[in-house]
PDB file of N, CA and C in Angstrom:
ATOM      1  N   UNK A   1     103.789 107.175 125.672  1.00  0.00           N
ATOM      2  CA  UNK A   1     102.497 107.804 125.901  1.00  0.00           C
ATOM      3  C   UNK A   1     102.136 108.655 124.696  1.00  0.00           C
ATOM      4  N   UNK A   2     101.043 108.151 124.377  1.00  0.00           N
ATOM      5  CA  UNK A   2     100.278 109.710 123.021  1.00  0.00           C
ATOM      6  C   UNK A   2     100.210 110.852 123.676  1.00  0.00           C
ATOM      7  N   UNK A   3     101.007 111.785 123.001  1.00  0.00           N
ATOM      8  CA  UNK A   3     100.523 113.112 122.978  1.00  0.00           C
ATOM      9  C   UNK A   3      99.947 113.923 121.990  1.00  0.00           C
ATOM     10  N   UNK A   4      98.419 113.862 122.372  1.00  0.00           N
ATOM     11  CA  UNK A   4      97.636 114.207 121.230  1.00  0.00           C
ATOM     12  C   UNK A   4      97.815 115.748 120.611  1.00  0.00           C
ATOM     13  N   UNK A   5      98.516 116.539 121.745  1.00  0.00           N
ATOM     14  CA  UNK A   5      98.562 117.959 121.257  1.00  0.00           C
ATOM     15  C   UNK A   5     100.072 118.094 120.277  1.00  0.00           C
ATOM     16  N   UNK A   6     100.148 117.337 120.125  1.00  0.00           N
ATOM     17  CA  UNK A   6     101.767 117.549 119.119  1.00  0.00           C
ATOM     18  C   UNK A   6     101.890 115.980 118.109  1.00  0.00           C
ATOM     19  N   UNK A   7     100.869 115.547 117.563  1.00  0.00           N
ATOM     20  CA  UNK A   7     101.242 114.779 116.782  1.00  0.00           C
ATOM     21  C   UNK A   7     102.489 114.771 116.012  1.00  0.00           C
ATOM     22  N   UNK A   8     102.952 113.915 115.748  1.00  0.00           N
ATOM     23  CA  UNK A   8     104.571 113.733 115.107  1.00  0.00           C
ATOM     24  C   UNK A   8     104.007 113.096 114.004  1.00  0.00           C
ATOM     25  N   UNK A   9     103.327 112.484 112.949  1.00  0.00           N
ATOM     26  CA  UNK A   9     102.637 112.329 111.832  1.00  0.00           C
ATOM     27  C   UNK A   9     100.999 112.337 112.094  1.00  0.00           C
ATOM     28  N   UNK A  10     100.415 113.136 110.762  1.00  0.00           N
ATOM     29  CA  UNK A  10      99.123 113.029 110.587  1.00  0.00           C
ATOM     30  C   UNK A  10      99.015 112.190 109.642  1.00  0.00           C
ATOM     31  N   UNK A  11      97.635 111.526 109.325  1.00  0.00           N
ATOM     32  CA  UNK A  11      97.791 110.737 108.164  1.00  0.00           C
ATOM     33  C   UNK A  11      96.142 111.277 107.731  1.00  0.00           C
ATOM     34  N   UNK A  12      95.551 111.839 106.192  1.00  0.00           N
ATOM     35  CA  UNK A  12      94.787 111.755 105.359  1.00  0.00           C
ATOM     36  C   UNK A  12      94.407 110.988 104.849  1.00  0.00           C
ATOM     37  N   UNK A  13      92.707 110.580 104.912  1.00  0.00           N
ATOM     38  CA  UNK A  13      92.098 109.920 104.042  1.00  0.00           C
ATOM     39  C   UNK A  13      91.358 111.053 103.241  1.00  0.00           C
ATOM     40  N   UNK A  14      90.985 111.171 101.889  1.00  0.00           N
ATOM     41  CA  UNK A  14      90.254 111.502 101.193  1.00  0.00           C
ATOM     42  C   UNK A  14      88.854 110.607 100.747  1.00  0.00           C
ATOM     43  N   UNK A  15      87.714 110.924 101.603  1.00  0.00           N
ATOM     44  CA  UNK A  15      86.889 109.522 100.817  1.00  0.00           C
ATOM     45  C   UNK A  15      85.081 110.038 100.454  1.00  0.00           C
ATOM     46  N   UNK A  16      84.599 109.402  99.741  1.00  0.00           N
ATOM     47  CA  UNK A  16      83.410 109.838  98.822  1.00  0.00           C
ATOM     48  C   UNK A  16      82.570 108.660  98.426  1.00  0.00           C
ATOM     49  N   UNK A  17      81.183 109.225  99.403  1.00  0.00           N
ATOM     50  CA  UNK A  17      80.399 107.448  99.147  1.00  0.00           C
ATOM     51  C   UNK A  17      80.651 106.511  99.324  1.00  0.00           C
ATOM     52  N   UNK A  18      81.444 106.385 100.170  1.00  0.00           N
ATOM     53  CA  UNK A  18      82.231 104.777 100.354  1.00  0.00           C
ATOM     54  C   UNK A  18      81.527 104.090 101.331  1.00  0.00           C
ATOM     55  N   UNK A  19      80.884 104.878 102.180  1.00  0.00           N
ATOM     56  CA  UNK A  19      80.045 103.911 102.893  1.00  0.00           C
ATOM     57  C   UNK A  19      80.766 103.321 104.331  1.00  0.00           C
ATOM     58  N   UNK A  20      79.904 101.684 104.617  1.00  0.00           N
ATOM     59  CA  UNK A  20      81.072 101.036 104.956  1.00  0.00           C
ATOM     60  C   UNK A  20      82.420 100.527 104.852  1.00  0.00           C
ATOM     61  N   UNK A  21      82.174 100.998 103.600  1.00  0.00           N
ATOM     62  CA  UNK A  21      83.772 100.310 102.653  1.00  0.00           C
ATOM     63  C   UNK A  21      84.958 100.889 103.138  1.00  0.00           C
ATOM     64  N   UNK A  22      84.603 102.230 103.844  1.00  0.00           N
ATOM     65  CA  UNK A  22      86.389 103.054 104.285  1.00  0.00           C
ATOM     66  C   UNK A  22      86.979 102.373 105.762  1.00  0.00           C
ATOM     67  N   UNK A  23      85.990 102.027 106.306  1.00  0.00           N
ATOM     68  CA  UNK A  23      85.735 101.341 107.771  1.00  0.00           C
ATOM     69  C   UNK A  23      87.376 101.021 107.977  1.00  0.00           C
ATOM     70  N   UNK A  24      87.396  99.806 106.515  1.00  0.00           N
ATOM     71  CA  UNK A  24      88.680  98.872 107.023  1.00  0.00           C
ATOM     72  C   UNK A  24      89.899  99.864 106.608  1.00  0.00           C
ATOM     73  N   UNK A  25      89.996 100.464 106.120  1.00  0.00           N
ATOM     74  CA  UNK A  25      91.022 102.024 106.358  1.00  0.00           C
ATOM     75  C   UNK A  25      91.264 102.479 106.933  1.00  0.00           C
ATOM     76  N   UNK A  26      90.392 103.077 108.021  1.00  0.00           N
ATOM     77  CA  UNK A  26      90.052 103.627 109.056  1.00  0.00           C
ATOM     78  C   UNK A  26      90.399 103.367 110.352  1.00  0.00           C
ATOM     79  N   UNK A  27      90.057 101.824 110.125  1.00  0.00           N
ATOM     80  CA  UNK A  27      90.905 100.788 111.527  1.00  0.00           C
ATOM     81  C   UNK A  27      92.545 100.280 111.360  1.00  0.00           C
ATOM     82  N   UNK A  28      92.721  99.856 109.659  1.00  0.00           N
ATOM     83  CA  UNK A  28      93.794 100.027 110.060  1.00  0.00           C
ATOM     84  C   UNK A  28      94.775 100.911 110.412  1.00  0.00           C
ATOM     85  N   UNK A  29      94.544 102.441 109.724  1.00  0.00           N
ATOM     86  CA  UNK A  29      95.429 103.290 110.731  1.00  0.00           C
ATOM     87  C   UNK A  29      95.419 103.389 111.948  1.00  0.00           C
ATOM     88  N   UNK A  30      94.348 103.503 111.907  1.00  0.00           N
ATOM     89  CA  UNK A  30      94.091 103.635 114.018  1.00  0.00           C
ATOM     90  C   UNK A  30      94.947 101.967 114.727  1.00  0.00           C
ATOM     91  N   UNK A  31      94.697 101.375 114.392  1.00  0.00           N
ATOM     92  CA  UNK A  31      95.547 100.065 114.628  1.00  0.00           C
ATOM     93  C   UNK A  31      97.215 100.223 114.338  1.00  0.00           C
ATOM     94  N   UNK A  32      97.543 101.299 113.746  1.00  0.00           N
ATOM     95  CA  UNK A  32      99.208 101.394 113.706  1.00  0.00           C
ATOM     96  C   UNK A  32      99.929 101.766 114.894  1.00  0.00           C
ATOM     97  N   UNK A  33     101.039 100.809 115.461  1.00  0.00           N
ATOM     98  CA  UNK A  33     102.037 101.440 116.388  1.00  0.00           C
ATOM     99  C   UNK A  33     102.347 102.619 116.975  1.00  0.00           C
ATOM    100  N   UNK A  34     102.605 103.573 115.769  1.00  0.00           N
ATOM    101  CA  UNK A  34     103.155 104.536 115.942  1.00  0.00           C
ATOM    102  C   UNK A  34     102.920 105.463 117.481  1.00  0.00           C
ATOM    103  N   UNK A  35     103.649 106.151 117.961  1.00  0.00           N
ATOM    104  CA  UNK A  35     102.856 106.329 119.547  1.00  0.00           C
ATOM    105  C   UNK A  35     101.978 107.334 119.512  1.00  0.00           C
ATOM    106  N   UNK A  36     102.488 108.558 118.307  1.00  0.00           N
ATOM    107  CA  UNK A  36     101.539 110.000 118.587  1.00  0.00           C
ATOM    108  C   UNK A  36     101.487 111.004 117.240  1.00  0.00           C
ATOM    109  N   UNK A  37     100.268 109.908 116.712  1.00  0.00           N
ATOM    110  CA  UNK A  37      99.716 110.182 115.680  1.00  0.00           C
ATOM    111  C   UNK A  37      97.995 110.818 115.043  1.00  0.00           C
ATOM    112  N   UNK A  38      97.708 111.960 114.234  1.00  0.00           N
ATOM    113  CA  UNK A  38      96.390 111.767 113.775  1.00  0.00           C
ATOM    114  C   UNK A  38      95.938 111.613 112.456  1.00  0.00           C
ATOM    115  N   UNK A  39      94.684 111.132 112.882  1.00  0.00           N
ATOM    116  CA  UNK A  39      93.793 110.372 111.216  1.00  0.00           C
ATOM    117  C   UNK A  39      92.623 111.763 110.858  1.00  0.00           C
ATOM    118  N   UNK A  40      92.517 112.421 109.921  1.00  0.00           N
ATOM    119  CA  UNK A  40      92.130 113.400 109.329  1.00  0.00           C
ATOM    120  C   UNK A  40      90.991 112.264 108.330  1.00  0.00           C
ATOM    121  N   UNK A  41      89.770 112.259 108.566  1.00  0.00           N
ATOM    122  CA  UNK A  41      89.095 111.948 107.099  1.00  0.00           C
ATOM    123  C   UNK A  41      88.594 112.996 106.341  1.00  0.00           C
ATOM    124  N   UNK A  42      88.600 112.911 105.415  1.00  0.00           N
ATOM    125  CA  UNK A  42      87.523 114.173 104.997  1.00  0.00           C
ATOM    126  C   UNK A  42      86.665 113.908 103.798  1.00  0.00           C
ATOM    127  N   UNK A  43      85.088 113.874 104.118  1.00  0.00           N
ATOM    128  CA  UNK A  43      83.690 113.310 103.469  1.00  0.00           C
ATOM    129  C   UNK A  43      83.496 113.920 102.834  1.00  0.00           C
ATOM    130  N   UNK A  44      83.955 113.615 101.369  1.00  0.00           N
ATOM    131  CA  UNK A  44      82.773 114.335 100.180  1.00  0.00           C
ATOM    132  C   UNK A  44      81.595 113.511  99.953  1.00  0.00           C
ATOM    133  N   UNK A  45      81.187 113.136 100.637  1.00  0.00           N
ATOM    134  CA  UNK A  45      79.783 112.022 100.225  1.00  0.00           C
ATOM    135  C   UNK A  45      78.439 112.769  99.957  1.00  0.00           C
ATOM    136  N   UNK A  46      77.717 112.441  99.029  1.00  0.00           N
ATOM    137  CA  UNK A  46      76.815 112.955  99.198  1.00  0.00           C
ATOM    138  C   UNK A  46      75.282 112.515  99.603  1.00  0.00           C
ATOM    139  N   UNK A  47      75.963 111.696 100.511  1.00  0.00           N
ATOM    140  CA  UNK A  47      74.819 111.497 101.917  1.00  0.00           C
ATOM    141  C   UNK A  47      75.376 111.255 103.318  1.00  0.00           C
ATOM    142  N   UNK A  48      74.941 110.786 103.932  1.00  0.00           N
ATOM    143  CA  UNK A  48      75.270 110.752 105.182  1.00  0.00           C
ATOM    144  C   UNK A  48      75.862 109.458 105.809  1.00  0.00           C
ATOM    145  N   UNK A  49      75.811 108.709 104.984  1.00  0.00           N
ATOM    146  CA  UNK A  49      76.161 107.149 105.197  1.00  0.00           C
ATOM    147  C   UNK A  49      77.356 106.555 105.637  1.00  0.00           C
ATOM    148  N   UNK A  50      78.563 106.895 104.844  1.00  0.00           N
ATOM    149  CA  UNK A  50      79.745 107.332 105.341  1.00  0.00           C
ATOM    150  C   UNK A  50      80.360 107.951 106.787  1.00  0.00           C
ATOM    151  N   UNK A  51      79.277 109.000 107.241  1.00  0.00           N
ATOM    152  CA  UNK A  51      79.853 109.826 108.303  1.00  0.00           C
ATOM    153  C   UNK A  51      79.082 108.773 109.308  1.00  0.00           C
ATOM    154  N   UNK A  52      77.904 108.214 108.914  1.00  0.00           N
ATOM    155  CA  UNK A  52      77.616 107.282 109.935  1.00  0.00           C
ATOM    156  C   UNK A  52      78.045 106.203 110.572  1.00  0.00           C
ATOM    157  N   UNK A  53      78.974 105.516 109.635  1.00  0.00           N
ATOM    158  CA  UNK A  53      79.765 104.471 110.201  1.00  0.00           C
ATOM    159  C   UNK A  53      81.073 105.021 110.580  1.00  0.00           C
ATOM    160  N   UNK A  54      81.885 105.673 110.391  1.00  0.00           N
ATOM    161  CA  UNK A  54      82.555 106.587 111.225  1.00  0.00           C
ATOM    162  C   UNK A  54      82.417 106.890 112.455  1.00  0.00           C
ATOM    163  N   UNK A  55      81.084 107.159 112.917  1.00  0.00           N
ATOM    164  CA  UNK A  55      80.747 107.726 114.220  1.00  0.00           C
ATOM    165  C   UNK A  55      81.726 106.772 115.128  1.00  0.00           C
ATOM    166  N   UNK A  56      81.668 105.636 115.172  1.00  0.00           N
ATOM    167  CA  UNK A  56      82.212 104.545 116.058  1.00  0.00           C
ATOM    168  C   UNK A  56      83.799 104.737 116.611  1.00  0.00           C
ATOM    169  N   UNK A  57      84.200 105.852 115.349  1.00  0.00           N
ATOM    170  CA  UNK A  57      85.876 106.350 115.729  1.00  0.00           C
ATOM    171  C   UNK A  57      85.724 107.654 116.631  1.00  0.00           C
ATOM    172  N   UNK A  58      84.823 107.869 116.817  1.00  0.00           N
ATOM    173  CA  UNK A  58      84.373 109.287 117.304  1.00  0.00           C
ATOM    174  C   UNK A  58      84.958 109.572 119.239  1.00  0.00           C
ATOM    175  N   UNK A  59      85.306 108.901 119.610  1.00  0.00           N
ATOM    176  CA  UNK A  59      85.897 108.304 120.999  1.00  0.00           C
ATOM    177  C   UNK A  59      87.710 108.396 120.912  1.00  0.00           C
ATOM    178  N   UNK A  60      88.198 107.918 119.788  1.00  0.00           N
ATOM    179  CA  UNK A  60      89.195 108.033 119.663  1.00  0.00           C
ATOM    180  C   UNK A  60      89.321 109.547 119.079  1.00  0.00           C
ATOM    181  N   UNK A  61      91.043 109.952 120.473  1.00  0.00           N
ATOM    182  CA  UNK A  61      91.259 110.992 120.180  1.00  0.00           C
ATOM    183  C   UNK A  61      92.140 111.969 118.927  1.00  0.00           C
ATOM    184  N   UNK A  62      92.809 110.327 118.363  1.00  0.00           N
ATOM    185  CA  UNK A  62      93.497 110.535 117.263  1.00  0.00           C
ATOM    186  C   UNK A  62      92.592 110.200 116.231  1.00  0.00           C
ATOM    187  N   UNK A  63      91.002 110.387 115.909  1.00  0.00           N
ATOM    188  CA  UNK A  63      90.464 110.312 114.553  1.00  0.00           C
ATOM    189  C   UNK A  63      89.607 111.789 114.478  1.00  0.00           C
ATOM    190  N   UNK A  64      90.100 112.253 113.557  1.00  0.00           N
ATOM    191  CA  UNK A  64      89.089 113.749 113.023  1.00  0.00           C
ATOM    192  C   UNK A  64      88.741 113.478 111.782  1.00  0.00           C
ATOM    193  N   UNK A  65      87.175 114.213 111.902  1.00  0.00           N
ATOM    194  CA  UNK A  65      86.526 113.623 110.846  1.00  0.00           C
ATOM    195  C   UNK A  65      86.079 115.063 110.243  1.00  0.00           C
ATOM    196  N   UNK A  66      85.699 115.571 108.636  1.00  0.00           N
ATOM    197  CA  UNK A  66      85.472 117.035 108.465  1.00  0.00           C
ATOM    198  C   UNK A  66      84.156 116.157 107.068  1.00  0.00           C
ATOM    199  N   UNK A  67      83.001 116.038 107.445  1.00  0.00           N
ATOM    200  CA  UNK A  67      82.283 116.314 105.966  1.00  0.00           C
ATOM    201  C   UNK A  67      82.221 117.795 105.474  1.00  0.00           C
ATOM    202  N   UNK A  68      82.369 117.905 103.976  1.00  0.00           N
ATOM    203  CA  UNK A  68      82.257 118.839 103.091  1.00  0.00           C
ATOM    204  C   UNK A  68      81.619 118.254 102.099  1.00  0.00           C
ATOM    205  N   UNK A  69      81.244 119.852 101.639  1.00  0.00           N
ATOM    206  CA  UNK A  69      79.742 119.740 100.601  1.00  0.00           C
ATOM    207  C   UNK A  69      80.722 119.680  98.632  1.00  0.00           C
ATOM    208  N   UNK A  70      82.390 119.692  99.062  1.00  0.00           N
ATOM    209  CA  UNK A  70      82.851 120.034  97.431  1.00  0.00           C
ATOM    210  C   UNK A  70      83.223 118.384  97.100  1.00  0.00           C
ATOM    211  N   UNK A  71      83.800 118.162  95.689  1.00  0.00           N
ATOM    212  CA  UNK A  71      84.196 117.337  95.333  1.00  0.00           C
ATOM    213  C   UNK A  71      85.667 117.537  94.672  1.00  0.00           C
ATOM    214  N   UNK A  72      86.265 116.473  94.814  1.00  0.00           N
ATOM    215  CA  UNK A  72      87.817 116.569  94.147  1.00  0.00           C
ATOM    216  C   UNK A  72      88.957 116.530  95.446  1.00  0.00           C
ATOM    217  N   UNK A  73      89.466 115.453  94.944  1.00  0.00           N
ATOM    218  CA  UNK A  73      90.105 114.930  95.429  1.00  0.00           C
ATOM    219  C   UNK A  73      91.385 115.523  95.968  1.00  0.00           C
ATOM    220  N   UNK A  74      92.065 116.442  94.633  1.00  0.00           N
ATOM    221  CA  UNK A  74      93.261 117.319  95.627  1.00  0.00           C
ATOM    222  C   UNK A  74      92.742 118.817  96.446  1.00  0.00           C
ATOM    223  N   UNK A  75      91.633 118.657  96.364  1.00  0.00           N
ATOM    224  CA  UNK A  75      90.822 120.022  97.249  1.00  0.00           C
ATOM    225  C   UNK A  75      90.321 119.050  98.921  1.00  0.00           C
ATOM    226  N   UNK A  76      89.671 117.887  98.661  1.00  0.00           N
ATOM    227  CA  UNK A  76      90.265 117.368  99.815  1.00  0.00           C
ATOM    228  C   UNK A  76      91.338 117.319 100.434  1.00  0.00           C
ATOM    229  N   UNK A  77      92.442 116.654 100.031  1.00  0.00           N
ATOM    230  CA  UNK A  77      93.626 116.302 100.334  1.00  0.00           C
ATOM    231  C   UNK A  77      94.301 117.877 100.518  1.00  0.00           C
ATOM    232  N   UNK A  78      94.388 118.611  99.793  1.00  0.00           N
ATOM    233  CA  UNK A  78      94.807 119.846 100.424  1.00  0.00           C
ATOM    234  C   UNK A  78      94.353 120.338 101.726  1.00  0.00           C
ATOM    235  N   UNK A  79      92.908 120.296 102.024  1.00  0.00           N
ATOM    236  CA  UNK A  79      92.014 120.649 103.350  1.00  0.00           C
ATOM    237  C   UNK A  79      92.691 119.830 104.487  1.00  0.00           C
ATOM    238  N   UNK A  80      92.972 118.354 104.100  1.00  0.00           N
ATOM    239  CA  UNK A  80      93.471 117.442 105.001  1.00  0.00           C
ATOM    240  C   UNK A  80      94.891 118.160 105.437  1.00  0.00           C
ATOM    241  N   UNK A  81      95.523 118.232 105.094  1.00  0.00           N
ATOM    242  CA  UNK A  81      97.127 119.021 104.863  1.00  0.00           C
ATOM    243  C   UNK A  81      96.973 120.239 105.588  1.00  0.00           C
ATOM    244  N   UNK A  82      95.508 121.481 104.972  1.00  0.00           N
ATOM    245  CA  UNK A  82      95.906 122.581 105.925  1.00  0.00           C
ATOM    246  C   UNK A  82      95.376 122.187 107.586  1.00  0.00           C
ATOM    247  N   UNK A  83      94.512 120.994 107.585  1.00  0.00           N
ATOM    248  CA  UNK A  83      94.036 120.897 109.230  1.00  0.00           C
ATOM    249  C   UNK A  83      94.844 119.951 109.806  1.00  0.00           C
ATOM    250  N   UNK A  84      95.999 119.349 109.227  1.00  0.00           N
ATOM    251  CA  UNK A  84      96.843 118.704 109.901  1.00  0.00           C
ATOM    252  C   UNK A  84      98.008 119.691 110.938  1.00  0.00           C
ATOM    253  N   UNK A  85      98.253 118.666 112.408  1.00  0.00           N
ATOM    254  CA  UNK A  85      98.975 119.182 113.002  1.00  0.00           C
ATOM    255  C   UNK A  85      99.956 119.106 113.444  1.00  0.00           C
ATOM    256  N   UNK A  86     100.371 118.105 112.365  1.00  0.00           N
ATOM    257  CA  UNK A  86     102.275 117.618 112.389  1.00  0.00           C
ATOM    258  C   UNK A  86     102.917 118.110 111.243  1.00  0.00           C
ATOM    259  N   UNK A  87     104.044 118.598 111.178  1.00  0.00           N
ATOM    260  CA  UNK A  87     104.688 118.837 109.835  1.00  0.00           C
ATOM    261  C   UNK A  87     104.992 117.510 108.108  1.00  0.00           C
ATOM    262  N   UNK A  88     104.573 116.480 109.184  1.00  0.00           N
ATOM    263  CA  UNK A  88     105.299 114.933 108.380  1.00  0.00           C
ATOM    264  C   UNK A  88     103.630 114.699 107.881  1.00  0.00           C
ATOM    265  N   UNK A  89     102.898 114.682 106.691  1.00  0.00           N
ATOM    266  CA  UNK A  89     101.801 114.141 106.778  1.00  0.00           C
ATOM    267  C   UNK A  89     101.894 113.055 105.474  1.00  0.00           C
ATOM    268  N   UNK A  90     100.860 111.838 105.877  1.00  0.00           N
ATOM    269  CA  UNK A  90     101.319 110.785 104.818  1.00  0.00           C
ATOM    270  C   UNK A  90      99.520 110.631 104.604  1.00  0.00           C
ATOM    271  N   UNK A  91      99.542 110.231 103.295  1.00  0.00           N
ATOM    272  CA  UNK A  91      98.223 110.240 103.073  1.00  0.00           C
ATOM    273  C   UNK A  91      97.723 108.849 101.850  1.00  0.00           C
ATOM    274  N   UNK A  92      96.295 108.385 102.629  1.00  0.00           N
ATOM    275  CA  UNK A  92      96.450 106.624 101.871  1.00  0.00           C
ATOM    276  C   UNK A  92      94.823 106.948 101.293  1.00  0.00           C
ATOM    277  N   UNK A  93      94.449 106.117 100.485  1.00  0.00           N
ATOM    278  CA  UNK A  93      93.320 105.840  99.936  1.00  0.00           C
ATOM    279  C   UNK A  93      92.231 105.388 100.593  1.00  0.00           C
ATOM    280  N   UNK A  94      91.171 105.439 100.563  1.00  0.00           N
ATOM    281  CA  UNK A  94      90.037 105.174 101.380  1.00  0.00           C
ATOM    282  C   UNK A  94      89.791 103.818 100.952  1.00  0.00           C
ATOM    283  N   UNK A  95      90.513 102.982 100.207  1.00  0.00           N
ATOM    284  CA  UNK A  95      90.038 101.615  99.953  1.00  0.00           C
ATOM    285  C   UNK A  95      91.339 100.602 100.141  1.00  0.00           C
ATOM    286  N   UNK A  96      92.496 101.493 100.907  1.00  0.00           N
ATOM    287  CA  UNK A  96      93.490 100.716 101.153  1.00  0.00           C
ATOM    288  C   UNK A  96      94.062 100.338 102.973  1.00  0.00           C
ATOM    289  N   UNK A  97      94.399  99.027 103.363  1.00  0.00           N
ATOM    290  CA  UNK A  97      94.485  99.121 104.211  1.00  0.00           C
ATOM    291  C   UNK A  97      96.322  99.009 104.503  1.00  0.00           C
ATOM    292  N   UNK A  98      96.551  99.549 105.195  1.00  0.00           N
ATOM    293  CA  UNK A  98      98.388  99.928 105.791  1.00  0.00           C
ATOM    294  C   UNK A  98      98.092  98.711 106.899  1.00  0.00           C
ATOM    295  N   UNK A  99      99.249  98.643 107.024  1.00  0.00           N
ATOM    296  CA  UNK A  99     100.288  97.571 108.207  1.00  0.00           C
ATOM    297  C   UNK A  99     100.570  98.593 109.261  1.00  0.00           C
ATOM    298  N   UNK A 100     100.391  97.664 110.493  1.00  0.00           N
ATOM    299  CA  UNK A 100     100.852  98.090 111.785  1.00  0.00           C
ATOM    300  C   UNK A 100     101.681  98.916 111.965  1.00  0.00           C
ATOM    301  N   UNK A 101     102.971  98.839 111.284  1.00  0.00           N
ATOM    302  CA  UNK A 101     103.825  99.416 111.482  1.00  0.00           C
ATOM    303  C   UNK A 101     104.675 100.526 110.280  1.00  0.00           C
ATOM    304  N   UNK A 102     103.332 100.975 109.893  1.00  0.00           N
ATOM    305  CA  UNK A 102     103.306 101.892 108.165  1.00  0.00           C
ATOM    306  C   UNK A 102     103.415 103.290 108.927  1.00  0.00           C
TER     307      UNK A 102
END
């Protein structure tokens, strides 16, 4: 059973303008095994386009989503890290997709 209040890995995306393009990122984490896990994105985009196709993860309780107005990539990825809520956090590219069992 997931237990969403104690994730045992978080996982970070960092992503910017990508659009539809992070989508398949997005699904494949959420598509991983693992039993009790969360997905952190965090939007430097500078429009709204991105957070819009996202919406569709918005149901699932393991996807959090944070747009921000900065740019740079380890100022994301740090943000991802301080709002994560497992000690183990693994973090993938917004244009890469992981295996089931990653």
């Amino acid at each position: 059973m997931n237990n969403m209040n104690s994730p045992t890995i978080s996982v970070v995306i960092c992503t910017s303008d990508r659009g539809e393009r992070v989508v398949n990122a997005v699904e494949s984490v959420l598509a991983n095994d693992h039993p009790a896990f969360e997905l952190i994105v965090i939007d430097q985009s500078r429009d709204t386009a991105t957070g819009c196709v996202l919406q569709r993860f918005a149901r699932d309780r393991r996807f959090r989503y944070l747009s921000v107005r900065f740019k740079g990539w380890a100022r994301g990825h740090n943000l991802g890290l301080r709002m994560a809520r497992s000690p183990i956090v693994a973090i993938t590219d917004d244009d890469c997709v992981v295996p089931p069992d990653w």
